[in-house]
C-alpha atoms as a PDB file:
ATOM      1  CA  UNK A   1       4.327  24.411 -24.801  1.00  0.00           C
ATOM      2  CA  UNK A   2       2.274  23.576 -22.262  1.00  0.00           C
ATOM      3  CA  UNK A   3       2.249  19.810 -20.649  1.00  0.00           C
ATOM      4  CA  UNK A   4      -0.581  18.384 -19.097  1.00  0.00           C
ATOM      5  CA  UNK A   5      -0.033  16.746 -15.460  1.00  0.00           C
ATOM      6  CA  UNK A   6      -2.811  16.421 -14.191  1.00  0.00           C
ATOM      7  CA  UNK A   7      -3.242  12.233 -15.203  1.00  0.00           C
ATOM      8  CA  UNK A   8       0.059  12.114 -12.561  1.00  0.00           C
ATOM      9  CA  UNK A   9      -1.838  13.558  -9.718  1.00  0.00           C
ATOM     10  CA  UNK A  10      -4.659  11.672 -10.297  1.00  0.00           C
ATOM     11  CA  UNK A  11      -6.597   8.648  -8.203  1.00  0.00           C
ATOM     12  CA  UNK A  12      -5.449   6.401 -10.621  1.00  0.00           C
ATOM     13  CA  UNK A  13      -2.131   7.296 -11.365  1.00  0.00           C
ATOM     14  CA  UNK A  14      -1.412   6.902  -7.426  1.00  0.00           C
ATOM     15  CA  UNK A  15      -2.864   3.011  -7.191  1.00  0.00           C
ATOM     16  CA  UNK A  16      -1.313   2.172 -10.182  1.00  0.00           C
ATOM     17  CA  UNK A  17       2.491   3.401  -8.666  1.00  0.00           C
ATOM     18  CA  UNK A  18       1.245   2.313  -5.472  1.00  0.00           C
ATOM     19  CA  UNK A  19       0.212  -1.411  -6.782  1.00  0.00           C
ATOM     20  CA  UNK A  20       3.661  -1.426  -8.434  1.00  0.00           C
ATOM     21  CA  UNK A  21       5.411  -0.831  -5.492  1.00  0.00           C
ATOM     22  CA  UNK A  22       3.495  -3.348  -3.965  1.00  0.00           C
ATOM     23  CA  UNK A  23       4.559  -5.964  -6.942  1.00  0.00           C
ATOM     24  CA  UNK A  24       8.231  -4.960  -6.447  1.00  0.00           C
ATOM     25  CA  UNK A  25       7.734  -5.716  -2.931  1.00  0.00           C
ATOM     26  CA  UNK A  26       6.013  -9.009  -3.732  1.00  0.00           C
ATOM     27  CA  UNK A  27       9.278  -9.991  -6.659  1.00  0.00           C
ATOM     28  CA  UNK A  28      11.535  -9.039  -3.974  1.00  0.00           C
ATOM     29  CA  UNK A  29      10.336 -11.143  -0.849  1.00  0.00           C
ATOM     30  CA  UNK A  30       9.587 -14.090  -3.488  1.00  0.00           C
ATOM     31  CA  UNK A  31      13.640 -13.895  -4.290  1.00  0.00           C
ATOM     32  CA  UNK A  32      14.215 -13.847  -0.900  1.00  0.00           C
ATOM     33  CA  UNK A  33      12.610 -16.755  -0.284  1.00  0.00           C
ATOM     34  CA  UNK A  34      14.170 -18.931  -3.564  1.00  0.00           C
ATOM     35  CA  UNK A  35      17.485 -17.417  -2.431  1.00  0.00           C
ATOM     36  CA  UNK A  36      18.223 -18.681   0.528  1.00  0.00           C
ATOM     37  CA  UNK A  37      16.950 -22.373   0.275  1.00  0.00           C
ATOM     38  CA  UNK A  38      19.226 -22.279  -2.732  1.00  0.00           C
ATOM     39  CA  UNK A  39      21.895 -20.785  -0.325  1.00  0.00           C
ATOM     40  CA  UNK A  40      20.991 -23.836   1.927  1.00  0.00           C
ATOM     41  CA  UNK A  41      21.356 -26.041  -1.036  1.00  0.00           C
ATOM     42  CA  UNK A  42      17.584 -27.048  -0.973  1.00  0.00           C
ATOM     43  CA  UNK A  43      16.155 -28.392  -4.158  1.00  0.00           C
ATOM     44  CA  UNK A  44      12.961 -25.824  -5.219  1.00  0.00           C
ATOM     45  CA  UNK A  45      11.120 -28.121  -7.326  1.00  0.00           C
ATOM     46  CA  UNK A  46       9.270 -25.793 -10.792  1.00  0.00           C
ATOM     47  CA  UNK A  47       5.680 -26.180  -9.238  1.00  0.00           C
ATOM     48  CA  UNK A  48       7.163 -24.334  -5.419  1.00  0.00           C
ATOM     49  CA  UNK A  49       8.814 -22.434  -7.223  1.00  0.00           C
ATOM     50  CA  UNK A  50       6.049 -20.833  -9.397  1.00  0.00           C
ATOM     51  CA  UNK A  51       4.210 -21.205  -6.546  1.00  0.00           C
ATOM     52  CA  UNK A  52       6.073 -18.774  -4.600  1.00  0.00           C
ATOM     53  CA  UNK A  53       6.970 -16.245  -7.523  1.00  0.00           C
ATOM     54  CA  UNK A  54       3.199 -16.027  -8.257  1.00  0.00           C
ATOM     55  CA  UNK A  55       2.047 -14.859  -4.583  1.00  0.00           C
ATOM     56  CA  UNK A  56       1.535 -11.411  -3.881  1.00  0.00           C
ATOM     57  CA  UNK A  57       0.111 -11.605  -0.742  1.00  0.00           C
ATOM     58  CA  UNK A  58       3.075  -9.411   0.932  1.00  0.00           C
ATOM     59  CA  UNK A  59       2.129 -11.337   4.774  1.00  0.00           C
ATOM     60  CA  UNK A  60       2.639 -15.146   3.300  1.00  0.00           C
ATOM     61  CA  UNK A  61       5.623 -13.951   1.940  1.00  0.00           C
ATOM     62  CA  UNK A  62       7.085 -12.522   4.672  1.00  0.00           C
ATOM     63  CA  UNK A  63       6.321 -15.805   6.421  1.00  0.00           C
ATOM     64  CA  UNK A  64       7.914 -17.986   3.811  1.00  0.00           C
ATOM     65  CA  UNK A  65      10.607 -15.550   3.972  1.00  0.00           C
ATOM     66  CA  UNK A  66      10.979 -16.587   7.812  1.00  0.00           C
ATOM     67  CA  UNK A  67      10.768 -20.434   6.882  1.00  0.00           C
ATOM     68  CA  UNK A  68      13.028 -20.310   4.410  1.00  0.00           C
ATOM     69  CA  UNK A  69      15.875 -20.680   7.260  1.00  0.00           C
ATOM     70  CA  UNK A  70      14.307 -23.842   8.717  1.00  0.00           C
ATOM     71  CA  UNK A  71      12.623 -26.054   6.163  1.00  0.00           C
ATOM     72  CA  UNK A  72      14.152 -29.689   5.826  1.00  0.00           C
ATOM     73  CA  UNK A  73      12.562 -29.439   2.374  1.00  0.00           C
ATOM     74  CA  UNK A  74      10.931 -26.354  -0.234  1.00  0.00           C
ATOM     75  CA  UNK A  75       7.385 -27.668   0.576  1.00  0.00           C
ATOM     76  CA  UNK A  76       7.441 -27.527   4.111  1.00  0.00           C
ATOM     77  CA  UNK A  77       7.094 -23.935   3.084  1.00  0.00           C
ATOM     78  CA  UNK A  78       3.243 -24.532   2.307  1.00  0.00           C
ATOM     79  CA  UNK A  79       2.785 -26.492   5.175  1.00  0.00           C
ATOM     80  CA  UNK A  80       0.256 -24.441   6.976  1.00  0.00           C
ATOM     81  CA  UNK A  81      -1.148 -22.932   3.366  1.00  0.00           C
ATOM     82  CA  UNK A  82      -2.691 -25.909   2.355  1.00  0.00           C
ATOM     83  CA  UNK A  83      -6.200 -27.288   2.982  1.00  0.00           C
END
């Protein structure tokens, strides 16, 4: 029997593992972030906190991840993400 690979080698087989990788990256700064303001015992009201699970912009995240440490409050997160 003879298996065909040749889908696994293919354009589209590589952005699709490489745009899950890139979601795995995303889930895993986003629980960085709700982790330690609840470490800090910082109340992450539903609308942050969808906010911040839904982004997948890998850059705000790491930033968010970085201001998670500091913020008086979650919100402060989206300080300089809002118009």
């Amino acid at each position: 029997m003879t298996v065909e690979l040749s889908f696994f080698r293919s354009e589209t087989s590589q952005r699709l593992r490489a745009e899950g990788h890139m979601e795995g990256r995303a889930e895993e700064r986003a629980e960085s972030v709700l982790r330690t303001l609840k470490h800090r015992g910082i109340e992450v009201p539903e609308a942050v906190r969808k906010r911040i699970v839904d982004c997948a912009d890998l850059e705000t995240l790491a930033a968010w991840v970085d201001l998670s440490y500091t913020v008086k409050s979650a919100e402060e997160l989206f300080a300089d993400y809002d118009d």
